[in-house]
Protein backbone atom coordinates (compact mmCIF):
# COMPACT_ATOMS: atom_id res chain seq x y z
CA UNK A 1 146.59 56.35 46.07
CA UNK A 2 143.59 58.59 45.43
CA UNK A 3 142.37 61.85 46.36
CA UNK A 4 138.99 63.46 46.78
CA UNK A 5 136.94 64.91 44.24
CA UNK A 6 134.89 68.20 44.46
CA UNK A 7 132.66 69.36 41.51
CA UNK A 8 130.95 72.82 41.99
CA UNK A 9 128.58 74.44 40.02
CA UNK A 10 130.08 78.31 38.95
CA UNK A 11 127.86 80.74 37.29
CA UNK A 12 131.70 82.46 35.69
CA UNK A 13 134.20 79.97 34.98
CA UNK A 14 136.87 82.58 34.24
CA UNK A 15 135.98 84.43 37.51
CA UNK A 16 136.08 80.79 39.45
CA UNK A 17 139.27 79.97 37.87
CA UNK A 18 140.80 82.94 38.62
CA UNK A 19 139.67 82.52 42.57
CA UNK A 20 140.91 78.76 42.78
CA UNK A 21 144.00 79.29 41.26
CA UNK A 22 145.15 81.57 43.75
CA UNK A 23 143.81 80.28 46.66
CA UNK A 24 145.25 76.71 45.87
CA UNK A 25 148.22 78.59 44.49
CA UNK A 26 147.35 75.86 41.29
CA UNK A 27 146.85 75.78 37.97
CA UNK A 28 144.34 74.34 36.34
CA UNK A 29 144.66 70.65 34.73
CA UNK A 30 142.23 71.30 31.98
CA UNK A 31 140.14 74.16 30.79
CA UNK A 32 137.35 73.26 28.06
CA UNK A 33 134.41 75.61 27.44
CA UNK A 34 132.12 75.53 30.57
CA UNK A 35 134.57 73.33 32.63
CA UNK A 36 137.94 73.51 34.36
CA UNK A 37 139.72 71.12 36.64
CA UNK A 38 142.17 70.75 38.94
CA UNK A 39 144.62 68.42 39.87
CA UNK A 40 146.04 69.73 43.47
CA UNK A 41 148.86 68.14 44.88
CA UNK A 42 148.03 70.09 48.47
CA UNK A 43 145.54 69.24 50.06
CA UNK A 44 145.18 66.15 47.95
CA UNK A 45 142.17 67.32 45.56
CA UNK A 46 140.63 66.98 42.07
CA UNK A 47 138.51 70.72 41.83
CA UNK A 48 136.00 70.67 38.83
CA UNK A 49 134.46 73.70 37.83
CA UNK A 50 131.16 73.66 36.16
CA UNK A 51 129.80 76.68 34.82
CA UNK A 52 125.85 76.95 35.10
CA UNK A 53 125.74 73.01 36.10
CA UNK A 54 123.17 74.17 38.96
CA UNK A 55 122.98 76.78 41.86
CA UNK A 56 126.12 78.78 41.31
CA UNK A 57 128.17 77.59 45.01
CA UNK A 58 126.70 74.70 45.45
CA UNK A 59 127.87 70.73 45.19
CA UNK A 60 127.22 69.83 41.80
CA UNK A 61 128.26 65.98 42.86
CA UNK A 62 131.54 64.60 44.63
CA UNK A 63 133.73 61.55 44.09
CA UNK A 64 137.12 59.70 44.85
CA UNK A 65 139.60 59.86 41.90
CA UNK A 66 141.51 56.82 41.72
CA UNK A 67 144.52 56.28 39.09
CA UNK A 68 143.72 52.65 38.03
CA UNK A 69 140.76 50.39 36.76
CA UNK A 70 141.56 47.84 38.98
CA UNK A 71 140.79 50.48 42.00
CA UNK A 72 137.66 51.10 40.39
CA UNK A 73 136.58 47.62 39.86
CA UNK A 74 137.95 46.80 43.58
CA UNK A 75 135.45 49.76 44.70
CA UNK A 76 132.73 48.25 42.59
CA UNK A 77 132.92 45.17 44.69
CA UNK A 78 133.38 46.80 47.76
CA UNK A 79 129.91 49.26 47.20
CA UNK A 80 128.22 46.22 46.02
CA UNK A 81 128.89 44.03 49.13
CA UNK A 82 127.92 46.27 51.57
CA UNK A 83 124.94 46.77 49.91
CA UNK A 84 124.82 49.96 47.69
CA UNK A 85 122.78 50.44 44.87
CA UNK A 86 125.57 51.17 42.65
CA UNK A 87 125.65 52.58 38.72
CA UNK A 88 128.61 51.28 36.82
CA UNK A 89 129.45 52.83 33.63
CA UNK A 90 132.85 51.97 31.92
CA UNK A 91 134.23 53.62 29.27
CA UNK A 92 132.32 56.54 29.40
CA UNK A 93 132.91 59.98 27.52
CA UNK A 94 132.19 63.31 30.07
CA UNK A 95 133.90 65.95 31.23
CA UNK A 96 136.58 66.03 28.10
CA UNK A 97 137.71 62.43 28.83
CA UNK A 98 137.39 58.60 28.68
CA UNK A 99 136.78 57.30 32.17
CA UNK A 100 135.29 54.17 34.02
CA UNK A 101 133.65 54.96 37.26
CA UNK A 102 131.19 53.73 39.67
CA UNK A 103 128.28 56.06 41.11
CA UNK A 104 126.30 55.75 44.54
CA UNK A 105 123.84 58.01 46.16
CA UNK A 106 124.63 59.17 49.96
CA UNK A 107 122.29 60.65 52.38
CA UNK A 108 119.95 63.86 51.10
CA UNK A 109 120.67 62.07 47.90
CA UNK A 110 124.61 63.39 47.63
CA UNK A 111 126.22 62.22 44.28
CA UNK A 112 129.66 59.94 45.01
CA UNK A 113 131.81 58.82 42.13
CA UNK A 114 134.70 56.59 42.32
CA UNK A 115 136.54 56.71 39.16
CA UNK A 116 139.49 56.99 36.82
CA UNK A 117 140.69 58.85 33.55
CA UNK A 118 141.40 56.27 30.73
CA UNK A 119 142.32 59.22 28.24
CA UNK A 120 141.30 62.78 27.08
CA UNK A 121 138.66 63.00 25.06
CA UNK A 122 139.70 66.66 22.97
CA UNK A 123 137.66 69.87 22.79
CA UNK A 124 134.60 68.99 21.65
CA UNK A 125 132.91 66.40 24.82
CA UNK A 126 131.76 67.56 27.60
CA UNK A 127 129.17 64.70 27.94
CA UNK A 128 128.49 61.98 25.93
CA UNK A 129 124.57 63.99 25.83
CA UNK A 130 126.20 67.43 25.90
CA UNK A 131 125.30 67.57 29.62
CA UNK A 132 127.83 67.20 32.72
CA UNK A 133 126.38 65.41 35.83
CA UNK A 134 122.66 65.42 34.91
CA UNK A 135 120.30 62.51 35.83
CA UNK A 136 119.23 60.05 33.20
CA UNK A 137 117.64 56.51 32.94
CA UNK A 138 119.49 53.82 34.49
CA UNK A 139 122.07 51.79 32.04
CA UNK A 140 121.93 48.21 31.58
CA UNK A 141 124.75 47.71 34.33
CA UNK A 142 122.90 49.66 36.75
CA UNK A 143 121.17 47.77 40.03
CA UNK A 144 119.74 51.59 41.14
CA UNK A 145 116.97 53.69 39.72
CA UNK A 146 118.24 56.56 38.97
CA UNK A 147 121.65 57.44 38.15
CA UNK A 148 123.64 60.36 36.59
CA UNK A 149 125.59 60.85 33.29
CA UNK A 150 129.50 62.05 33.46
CA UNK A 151 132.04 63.64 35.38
């Protein structure tokens, strides 16, 4: 099981939060200073809110959440075989919780995450760097050049 992930960039959380919980007739998951999720049974959807991640409306990066780390390690293998430059990180601290996940880059350089939530992480992480979705340096178990921190 799995469903798609969506992260936009929102220049008003509360405003945005407002918006998507009526129009998915949902409640947020998790609201955190500058971030809000959502875990929508219909359509099948994770909806992450970042405030001022970016250009308020647009993509801030978009991903498959899966609900085991033997999904993501399956997916690892899969991106790796057919020949993605993939970034692994495991473990990681972002977005208010402990998750392993594996990153690739799609056309016009689109952000794709395939990942799952080991645990919450409290109030105080957004990011292990205080920064949601940003690109940094490539990690030791990365075979790409660039890859992104979190979410």
């Amino acid at each position: 099981m799995s469903r798609i992930q969506l992260a936009l960039n929102v220049s008003n959380l509360e405003e945005a939060v407002d918006f998507y919980s009526r129009f998915f007739k949902s409640e947020p998951s998790k609201i955190r200073p500058g971030y809000a999720n959502f875990a929508i049974d219909e359509p099948p959807l994770k909806l992450v809110l970042i405030e001022n991640g970016g250009e308020p409306g647009a993509i801030n990066h978009l991903g498959v959440e899966v609900f085991s780390q033997a999904e993501v390690q399956d997916s690892i293998s899969y991106l790796f075989e057919m020949g993605f430059a993939t970034d692994v990180e495991e473990e990681t601290t972002c977005c208010f919780a402990v998750q392993d996940k594996v990153w690739v880059e799609g056309p016009d350089r689109s952000r794709w995450e395939v990942y799952t939530v080991l645990s919450d992480a409290g109030d105080s992480t957004l990011a292990g760097d205080h920064a949601c979705c940003t690109p940094r340096n490539s990690g030791a178990n990365s075979n790409s050049t660039e890859s992104v921190n979190c979410c």
